[in-house]
N, C-alpha and C. Protein backbone atom coordinates (compact mmCIF):
# COMPACT_ATOMS: atom_id res chain seq x y z
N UNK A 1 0.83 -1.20 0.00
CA UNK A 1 0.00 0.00 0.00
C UNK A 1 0.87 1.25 0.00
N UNK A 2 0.42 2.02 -0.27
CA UNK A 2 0.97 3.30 -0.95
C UNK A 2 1.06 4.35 0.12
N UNK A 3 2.17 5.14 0.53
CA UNK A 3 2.30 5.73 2.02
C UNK A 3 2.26 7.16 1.70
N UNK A 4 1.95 7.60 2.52
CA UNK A 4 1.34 8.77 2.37
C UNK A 4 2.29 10.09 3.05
N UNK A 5 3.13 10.87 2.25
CA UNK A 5 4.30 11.57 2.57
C UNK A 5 3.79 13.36 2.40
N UNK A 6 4.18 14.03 3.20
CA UNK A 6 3.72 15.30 3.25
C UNK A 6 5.24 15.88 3.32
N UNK A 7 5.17 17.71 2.80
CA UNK A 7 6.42 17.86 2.22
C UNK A 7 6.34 19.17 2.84
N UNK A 8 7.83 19.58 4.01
CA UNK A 8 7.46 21.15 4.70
C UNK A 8 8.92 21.62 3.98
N UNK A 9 8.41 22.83 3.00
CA UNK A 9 9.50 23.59 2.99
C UNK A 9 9.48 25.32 2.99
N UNK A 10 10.22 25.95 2.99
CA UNK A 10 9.93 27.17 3.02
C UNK A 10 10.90 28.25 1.75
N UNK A 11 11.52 27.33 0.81
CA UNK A 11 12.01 28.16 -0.26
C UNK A 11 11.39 27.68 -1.11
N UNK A 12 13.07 27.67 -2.34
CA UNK A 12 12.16 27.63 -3.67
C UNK A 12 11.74 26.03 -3.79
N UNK A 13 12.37 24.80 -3.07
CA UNK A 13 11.69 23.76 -3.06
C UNK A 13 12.43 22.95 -4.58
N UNK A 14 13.65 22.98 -4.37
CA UNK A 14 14.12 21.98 -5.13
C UNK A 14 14.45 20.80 -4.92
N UNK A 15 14.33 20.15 -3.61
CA UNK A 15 14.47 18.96 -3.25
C UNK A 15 12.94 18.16 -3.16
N UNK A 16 12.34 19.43 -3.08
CA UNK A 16 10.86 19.30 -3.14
C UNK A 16 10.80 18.52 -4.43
N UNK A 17 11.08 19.23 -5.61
CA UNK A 17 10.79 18.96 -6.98
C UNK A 17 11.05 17.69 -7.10
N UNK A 18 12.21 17.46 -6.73
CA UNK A 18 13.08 16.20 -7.14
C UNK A 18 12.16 14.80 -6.54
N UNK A 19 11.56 15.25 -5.25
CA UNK A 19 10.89 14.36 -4.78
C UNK A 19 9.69 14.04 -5.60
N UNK A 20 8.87 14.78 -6.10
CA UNK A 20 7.55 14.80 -7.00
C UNK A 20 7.89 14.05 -8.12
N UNK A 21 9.32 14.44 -9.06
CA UNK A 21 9.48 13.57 -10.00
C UNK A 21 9.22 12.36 -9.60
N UNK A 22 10.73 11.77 -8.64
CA UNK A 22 10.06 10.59 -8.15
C UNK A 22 9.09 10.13 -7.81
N UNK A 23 8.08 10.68 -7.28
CA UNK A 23 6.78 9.66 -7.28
C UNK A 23 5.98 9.06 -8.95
N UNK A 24 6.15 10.43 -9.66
CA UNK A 24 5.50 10.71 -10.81
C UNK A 24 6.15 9.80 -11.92
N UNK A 25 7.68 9.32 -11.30
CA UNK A 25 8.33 8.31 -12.20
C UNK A 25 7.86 7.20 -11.59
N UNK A 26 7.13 6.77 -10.36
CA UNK A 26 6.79 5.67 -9.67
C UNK A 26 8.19 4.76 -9.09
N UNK A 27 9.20 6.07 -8.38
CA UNK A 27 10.16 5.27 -7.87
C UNK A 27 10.12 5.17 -6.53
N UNK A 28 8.73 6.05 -5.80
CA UNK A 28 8.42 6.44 -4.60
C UNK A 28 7.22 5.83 -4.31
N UNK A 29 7.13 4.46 -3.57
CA UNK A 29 5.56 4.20 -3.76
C UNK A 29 4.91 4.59 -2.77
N UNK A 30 4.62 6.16 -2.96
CA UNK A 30 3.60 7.35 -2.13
C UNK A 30 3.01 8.33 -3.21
N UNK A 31 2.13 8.91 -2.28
CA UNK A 31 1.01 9.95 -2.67
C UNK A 31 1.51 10.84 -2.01
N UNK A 32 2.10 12.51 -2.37
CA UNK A 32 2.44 13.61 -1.87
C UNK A 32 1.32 14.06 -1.21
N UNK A 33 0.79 13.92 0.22
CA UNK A 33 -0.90 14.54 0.23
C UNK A 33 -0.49 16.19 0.58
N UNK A 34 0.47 16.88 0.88
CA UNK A 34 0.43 18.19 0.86
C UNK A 34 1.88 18.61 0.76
N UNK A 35 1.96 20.18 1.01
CA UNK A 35 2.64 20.79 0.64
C UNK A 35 2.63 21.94 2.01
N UNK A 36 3.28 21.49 3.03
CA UNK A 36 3.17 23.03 4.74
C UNK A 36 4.14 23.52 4.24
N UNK A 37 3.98 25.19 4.41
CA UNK A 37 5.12 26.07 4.00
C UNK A 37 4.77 27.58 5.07
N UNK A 38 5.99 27.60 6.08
CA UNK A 38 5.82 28.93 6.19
C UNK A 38 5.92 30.37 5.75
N UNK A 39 5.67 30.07 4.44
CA UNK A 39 6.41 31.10 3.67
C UNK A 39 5.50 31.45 2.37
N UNK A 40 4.56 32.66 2.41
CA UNK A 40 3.38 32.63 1.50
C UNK A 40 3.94 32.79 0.33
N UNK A 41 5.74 33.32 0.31
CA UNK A 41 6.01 33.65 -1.18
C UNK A 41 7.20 32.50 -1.56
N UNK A 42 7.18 31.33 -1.23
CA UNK A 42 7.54 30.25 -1.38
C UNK A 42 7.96 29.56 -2.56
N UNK A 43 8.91 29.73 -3.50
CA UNK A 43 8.69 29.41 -5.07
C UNK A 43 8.26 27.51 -4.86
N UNK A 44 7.96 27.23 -3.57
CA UNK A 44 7.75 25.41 -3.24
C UNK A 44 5.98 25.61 -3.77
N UNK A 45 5.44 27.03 -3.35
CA UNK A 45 3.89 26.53 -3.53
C UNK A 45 3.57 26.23 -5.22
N UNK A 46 4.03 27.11 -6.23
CA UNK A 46 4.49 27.13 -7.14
C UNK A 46 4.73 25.44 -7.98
N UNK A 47 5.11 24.59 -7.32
CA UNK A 47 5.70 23.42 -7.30
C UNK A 47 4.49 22.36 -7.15
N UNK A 48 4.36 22.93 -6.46
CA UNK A 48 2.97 21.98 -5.50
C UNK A 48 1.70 22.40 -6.65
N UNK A 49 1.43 23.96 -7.03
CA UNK A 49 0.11 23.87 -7.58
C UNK A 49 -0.02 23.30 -9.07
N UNK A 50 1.56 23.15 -9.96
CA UNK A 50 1.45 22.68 -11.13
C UNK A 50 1.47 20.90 -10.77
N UNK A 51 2.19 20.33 -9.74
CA UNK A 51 1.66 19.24 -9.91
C UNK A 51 0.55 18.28 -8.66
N UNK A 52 -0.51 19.77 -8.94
CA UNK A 52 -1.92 19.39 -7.93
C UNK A 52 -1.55 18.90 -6.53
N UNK A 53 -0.64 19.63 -5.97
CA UNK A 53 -0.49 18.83 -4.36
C UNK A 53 -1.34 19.89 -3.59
N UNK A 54 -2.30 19.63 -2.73
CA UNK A 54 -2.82 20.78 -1.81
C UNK A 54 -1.91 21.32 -1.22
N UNK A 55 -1.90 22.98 -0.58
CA UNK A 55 -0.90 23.78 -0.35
C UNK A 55 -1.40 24.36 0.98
N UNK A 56 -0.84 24.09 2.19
CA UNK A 56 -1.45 24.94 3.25
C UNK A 56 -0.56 25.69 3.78
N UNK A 57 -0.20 26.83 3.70
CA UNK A 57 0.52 28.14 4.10
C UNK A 57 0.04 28.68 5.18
N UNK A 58 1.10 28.38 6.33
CA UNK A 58 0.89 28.98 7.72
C UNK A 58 2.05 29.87 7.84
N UNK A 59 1.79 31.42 8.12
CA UNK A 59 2.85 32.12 7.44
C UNK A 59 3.17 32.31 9.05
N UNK A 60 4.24 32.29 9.05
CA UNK A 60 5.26 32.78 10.69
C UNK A 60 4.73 34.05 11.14
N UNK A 61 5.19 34.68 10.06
CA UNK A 61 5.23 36.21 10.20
C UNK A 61 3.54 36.93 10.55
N UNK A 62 2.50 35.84 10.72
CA UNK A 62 1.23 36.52 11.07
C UNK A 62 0.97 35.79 12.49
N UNK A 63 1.77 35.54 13.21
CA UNK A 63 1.76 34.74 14.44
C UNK A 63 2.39 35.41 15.47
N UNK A 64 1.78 35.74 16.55
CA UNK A 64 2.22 36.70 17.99
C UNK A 64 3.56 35.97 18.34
N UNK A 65 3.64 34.86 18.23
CA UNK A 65 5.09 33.77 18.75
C UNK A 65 5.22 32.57 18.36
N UNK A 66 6.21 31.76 18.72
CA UNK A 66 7.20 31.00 17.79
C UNK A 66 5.57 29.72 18.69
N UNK A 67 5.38 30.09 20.10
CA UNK A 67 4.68 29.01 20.39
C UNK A 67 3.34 29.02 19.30
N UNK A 68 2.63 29.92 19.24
CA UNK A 68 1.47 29.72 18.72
C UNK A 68 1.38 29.70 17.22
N UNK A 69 2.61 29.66 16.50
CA UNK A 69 2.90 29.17 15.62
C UNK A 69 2.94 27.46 15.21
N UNK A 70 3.59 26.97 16.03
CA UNK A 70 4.26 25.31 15.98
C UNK A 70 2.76 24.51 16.68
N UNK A 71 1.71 25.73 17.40
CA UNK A 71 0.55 24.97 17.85
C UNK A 71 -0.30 24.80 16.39
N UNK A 72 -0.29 26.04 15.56
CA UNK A 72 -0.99 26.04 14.02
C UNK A 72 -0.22 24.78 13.22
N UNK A 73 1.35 24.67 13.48
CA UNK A 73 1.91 24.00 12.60
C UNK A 73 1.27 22.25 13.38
N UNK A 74 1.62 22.19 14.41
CA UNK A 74 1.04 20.87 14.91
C UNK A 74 -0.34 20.26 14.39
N UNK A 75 -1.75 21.22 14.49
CA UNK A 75 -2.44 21.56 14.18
C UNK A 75 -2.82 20.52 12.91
N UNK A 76 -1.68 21.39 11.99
CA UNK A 76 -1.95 20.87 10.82
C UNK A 76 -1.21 19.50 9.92
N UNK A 77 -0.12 19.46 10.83
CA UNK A 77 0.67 18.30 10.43
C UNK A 77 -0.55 17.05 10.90
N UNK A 78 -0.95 17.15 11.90
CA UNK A 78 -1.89 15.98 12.67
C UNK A 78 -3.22 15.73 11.98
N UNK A 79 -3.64 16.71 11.40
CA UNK A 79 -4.69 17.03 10.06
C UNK A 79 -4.06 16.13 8.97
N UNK A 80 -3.53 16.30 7.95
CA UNK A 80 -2.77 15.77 7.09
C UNK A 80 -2.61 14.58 7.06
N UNK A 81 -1.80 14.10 8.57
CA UNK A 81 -1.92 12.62 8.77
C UNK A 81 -1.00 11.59 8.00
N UNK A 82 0.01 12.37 7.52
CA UNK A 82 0.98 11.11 6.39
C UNK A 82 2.05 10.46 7.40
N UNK A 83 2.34 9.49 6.90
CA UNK A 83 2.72 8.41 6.81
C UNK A 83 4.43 9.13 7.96
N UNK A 84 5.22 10.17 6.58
CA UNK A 84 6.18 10.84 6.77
C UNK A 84 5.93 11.81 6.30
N UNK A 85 6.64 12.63 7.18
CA UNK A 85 7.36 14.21 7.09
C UNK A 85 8.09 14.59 6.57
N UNK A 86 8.64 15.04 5.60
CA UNK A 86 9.99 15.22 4.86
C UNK A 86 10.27 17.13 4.82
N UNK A 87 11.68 17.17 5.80
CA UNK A 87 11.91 18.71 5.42
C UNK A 87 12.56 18.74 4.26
N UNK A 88 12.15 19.91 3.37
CA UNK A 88 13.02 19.85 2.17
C UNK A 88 13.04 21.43 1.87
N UNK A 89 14.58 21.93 2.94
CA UNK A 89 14.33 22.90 2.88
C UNK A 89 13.53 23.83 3.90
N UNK A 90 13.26 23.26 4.80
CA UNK A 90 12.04 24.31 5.75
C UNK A 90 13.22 24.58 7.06
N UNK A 91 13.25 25.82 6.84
CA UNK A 91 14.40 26.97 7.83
C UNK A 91 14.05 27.00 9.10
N UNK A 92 13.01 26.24 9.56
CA UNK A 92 12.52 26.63 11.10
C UNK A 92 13.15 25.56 11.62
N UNK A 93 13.44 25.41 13.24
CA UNK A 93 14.31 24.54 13.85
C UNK A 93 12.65 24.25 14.58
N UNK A 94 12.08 22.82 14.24
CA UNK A 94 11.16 22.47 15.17
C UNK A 94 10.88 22.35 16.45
N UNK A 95 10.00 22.49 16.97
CA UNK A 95 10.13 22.48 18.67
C UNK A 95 9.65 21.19 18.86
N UNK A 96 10.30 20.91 20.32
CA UNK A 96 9.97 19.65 20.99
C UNK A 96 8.68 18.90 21.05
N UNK A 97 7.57 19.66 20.95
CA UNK A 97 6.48 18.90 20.93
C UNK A 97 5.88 18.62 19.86
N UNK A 98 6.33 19.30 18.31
CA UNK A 98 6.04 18.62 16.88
C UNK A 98 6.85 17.17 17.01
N UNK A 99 8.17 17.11 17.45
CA UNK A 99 9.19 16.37 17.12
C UNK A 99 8.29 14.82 17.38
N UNK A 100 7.93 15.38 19.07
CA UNK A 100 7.73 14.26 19.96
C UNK A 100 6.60 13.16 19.30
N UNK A 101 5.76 14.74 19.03
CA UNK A 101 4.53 14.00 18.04
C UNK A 101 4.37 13.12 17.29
N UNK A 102 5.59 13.32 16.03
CA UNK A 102 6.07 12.46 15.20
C UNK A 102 7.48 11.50 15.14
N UNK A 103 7.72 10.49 15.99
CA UNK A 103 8.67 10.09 16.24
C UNK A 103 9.33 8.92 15.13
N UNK A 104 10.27 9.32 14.74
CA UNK A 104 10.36 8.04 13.08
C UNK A 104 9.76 8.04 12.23
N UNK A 105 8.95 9.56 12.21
CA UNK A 105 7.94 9.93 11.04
C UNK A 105 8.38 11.00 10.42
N UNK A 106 9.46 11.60 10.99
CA UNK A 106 10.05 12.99 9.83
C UNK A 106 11.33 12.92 9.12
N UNK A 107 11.89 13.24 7.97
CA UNK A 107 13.65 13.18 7.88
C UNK A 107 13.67 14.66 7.22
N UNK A 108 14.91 14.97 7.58
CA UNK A 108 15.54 16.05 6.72
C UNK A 108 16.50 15.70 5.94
N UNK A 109 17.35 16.88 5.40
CA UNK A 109 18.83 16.45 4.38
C UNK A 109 19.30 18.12 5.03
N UNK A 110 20.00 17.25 5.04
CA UNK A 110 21.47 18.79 6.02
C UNK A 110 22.55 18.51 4.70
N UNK A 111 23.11 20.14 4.32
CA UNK A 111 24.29 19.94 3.18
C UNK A 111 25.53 19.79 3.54
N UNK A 112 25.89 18.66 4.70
CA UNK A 112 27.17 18.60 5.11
C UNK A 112 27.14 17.11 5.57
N UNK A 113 28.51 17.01 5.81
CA UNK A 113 28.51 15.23 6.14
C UNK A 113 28.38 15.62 7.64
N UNK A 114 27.48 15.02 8.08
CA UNK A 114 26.78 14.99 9.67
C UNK A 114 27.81 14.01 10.25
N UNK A 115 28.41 14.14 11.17
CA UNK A 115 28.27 14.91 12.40
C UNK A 115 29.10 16.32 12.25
N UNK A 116 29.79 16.74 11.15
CA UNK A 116 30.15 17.23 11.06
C UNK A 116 29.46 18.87 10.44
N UNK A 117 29.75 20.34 10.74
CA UNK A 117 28.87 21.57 10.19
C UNK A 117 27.01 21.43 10.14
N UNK A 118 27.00 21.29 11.67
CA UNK A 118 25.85 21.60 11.83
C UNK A 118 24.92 22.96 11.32
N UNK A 119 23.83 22.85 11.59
CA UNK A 119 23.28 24.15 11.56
C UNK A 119 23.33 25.31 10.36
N UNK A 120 23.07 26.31 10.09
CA UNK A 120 23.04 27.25 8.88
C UNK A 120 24.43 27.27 8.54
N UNK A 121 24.34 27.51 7.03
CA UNK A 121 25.63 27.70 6.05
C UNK A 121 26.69 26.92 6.65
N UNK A 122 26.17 25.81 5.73
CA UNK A 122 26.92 24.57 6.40
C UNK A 122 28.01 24.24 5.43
N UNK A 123 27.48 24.88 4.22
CA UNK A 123 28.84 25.01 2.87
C UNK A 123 29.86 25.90 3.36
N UNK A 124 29.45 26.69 3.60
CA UNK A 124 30.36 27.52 4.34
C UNK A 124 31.29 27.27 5.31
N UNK A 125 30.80 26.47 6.23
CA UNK A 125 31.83 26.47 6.80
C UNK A 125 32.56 25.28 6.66
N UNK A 126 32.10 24.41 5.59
CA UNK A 126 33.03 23.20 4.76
C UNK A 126 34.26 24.01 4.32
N UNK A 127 34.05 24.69 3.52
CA UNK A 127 34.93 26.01 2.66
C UNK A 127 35.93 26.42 3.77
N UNK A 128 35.36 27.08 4.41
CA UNK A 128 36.55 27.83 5.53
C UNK A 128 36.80 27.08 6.27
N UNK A 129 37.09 25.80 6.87
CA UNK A 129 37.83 24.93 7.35
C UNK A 129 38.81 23.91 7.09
N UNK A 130 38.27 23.94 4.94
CA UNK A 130 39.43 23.33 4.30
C UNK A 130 39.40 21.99 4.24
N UNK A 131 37.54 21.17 4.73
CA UNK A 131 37.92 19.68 4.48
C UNK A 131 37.73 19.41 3.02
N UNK A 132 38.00 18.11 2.61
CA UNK A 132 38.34 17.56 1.12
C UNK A 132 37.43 17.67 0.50
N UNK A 133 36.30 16.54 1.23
CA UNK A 133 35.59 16.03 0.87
C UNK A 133 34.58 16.72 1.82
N UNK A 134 33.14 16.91 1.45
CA UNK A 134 31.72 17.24 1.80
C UNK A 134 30.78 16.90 1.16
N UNK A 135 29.46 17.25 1.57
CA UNK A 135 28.34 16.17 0.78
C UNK A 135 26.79 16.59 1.63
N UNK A 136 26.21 15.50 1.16
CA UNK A 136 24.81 15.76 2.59
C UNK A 136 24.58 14.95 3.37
N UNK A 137 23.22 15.00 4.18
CA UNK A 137 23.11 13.74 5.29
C UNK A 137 21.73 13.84 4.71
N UNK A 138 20.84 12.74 4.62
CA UNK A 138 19.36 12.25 5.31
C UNK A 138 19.49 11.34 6.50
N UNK A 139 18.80 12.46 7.15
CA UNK A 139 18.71 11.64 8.65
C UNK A 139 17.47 12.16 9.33
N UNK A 140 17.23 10.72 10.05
CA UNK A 140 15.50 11.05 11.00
C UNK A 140 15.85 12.40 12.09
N UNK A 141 14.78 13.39 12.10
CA UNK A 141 14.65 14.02 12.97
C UNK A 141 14.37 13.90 14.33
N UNK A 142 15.41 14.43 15.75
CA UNK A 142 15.19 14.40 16.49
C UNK A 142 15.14 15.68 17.36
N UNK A 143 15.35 16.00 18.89
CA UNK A 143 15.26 17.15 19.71
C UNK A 143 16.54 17.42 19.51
N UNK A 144 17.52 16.88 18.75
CA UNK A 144 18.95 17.87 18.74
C UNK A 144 18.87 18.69 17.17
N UNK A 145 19.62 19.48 17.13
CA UNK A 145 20.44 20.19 15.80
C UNK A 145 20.65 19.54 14.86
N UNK A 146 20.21 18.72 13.94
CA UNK A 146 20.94 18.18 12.84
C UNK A 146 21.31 16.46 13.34
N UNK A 147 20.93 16.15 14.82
CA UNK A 147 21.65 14.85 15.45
C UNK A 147 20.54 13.82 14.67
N UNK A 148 20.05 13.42 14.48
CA UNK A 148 18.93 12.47 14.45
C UNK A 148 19.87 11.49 13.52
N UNK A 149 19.22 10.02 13.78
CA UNK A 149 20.13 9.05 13.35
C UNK A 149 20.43 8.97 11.36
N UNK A 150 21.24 8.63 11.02
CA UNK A 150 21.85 8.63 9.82
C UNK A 150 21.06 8.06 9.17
N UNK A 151 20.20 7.87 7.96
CA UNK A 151 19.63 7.14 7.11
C UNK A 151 20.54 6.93 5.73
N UNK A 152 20.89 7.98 4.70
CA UNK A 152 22.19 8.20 3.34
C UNK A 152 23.10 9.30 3.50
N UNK A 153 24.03 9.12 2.64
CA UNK A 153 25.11 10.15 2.88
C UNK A 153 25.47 10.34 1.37
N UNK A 154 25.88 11.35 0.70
CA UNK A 154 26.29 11.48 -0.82
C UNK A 154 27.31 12.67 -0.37
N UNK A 155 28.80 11.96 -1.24
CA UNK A 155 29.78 13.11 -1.13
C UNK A 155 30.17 13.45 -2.34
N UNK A 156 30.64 14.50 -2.48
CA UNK A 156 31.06 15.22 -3.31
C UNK A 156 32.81 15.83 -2.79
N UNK A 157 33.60 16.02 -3.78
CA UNK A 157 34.71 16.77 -3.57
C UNK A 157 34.51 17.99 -3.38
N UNK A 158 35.81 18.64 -2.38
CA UNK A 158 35.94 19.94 -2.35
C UNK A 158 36.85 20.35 -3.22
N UNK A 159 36.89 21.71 -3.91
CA UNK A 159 37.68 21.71 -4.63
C UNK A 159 38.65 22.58 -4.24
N UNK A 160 40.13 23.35 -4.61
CA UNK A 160 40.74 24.21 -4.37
C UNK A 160 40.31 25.44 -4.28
N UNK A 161 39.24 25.84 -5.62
CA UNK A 161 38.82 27.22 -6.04
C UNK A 161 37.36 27.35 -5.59
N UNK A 162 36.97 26.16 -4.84
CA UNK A 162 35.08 26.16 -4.44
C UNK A 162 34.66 27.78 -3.26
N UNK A 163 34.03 28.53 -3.28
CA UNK A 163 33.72 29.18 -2.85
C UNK A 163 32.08 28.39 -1.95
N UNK A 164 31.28 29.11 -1.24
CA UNK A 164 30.24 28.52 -0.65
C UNK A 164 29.11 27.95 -1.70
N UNK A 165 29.07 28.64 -2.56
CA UNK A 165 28.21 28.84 -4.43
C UNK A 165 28.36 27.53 -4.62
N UNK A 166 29.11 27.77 -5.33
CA UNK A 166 29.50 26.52 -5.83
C UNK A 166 29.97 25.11 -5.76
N UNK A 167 30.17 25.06 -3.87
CA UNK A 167 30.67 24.08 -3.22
C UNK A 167 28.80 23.19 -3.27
N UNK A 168 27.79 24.14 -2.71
CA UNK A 168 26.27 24.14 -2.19
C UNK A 168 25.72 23.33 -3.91
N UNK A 169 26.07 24.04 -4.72
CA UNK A 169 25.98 23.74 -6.18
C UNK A 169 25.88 21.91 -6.34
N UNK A 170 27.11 21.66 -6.23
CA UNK A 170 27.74 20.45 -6.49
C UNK A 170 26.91 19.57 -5.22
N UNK A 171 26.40 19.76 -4.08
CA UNK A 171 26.20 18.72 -2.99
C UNK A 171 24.73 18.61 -3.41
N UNK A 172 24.07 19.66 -3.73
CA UNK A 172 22.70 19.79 -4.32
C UNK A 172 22.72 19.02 -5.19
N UNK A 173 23.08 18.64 -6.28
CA UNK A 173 23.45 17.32 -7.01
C UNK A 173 22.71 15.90 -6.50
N UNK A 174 23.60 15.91 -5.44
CA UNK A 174 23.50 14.97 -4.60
C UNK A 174 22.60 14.74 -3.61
N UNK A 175 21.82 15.88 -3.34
CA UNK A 175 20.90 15.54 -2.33
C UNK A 175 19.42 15.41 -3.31
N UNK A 176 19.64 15.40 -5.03
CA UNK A 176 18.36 15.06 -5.30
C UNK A 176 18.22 13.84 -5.73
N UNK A 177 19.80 13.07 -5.40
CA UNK A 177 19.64 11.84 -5.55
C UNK A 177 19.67 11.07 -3.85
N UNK A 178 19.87 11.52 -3.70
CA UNK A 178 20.06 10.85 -1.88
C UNK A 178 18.57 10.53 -0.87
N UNK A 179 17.85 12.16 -1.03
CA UNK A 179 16.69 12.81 -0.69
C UNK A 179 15.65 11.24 -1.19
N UNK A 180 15.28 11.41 -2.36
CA UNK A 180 14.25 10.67 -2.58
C UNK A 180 14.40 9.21 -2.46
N UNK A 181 15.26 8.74 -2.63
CA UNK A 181 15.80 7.14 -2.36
C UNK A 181 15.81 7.02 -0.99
N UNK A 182 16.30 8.00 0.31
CA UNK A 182 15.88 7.59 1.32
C UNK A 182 14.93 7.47 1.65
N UNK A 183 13.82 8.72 1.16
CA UNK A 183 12.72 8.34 1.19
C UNK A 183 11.68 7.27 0.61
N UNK A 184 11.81 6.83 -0.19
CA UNK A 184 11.80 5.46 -1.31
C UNK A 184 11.93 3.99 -0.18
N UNK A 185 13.17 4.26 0.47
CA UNK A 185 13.50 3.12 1.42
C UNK A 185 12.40 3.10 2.53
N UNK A 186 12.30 4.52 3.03
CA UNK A 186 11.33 4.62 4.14
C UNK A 186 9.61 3.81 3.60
N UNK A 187 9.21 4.13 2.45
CA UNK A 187 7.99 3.87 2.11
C UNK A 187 7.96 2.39 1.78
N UNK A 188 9.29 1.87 1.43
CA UNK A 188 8.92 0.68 1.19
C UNK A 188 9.31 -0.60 2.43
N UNK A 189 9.34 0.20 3.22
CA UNK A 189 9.69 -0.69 4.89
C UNK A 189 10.66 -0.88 5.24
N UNK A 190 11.76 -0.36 4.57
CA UNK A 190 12.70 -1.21 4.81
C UNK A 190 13.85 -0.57 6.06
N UNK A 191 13.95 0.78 6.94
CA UNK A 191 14.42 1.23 7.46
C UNK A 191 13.94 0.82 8.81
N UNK A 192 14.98 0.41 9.45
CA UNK A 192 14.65 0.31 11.08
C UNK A 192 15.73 1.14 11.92
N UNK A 193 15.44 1.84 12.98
CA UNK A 193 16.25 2.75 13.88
C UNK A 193 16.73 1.59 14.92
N UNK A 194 18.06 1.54 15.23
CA UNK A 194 18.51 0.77 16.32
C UNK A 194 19.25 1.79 17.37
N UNK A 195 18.97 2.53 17.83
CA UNK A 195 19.63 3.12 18.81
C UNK A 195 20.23 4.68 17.96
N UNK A 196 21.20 4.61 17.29
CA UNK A 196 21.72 5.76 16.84
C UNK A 196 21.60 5.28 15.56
N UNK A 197 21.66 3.91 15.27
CA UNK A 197 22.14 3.69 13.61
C UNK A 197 20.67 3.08 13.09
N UNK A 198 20.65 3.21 11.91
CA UNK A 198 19.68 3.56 10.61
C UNK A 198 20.13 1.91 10.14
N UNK A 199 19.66 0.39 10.10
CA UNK A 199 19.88 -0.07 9.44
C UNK A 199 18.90 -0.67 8.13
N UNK A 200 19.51 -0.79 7.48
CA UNK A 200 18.62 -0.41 5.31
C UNK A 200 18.62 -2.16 5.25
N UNK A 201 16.93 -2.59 5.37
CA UNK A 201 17.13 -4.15 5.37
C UNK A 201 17.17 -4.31 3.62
């Protein structure tokens, strides 16, 4: 049966895209049932309305606080009801009681090899520290920064002349192949969490 994946981002939603192909190539056996975005000018809704995904826009910026925000966002994730959560792209650092909500039900993709350059401009600080090699992570979301257990990893070289541009360029590559295959694995059962590690039956 066919699992039911909901998609939170808040830019232009290119991992987003990448994911839609995949279903639409039938390499994802899910139904996108929406599209949460805090961000009404989102080039992701854009994404969502050419290939018919419902779009529910809970904009930050019309919310007294971060709490009564994540109560709208809870709200509506629990509405929705999929299967998984996939950030792709969504800039907000979730709070503890979305997380809790959904436990082994959300992943992100961070543009750095995890454990390593947590957190924002993570190319960046690949670049100014001078490692070789960098890449992305998909990994399940938890109450830490970027910690949640490992699911894929795709690397890419650093180069001599890579600036943040173009380093972000090249890993993006890679996370539109990484992104949907982990998710692919997730829908088709095959991921189990053992403690910290992700093993792919």
């Amino acid at each position: 049966m066919k699992k039911r994946i909901a998609v939170l981002a808040s830019g232009r939603g290119s991992n987003f895209q990448a994911m839609i192909d995949a279903i639409q190539a039938c390499q994802i056996p899910a139904d996108c049932v929406a599209l949460i975005t805090d961000n009404p000018k989102a080039y992701a809704i854009e994404r969502a309305e050419k290939a018919g995904i419902p779009r529910i826009v809970i904009d930050y910026t019309s919310f007294p606080s971060r709490e009564v925000y994540e109560r709208a966002l809870l709200s509506a994730m629990q509405e929705v009801n999929a299967d998984l959560f996939v950030l792709a792209g969504y800039m907000r650092i979730l709070g503890t009681s979305i997380v809790r909500a959904f436990p082994g039900k959300m992943v992100n993709i961070h543009p750095a090899l995890l454990p390593s350059f947590t957190g924002l401009h993570a190319q960046r600080q690949a670049v100014e520290y001078g490692v070789k090699i960098a890449g992305c992570t998909v990994h399940f979301v938890d109450e830490s920064l970027d910690g949640g257990p490992i699911i894929l990893q795709g690397i890419v070289p650093v180069l001599d002349d890579d600036d943040e541009d173009s380093l972000a360029n090249r890993i993006l590559v890679q996370e539109h192949i990484c992104f949907p295959e982990a998710v692919r694995l997730f829908c088709e059962d095959r991921l189990t969490i053992v403690g910290r590690k992700v093993i792919i039956r």
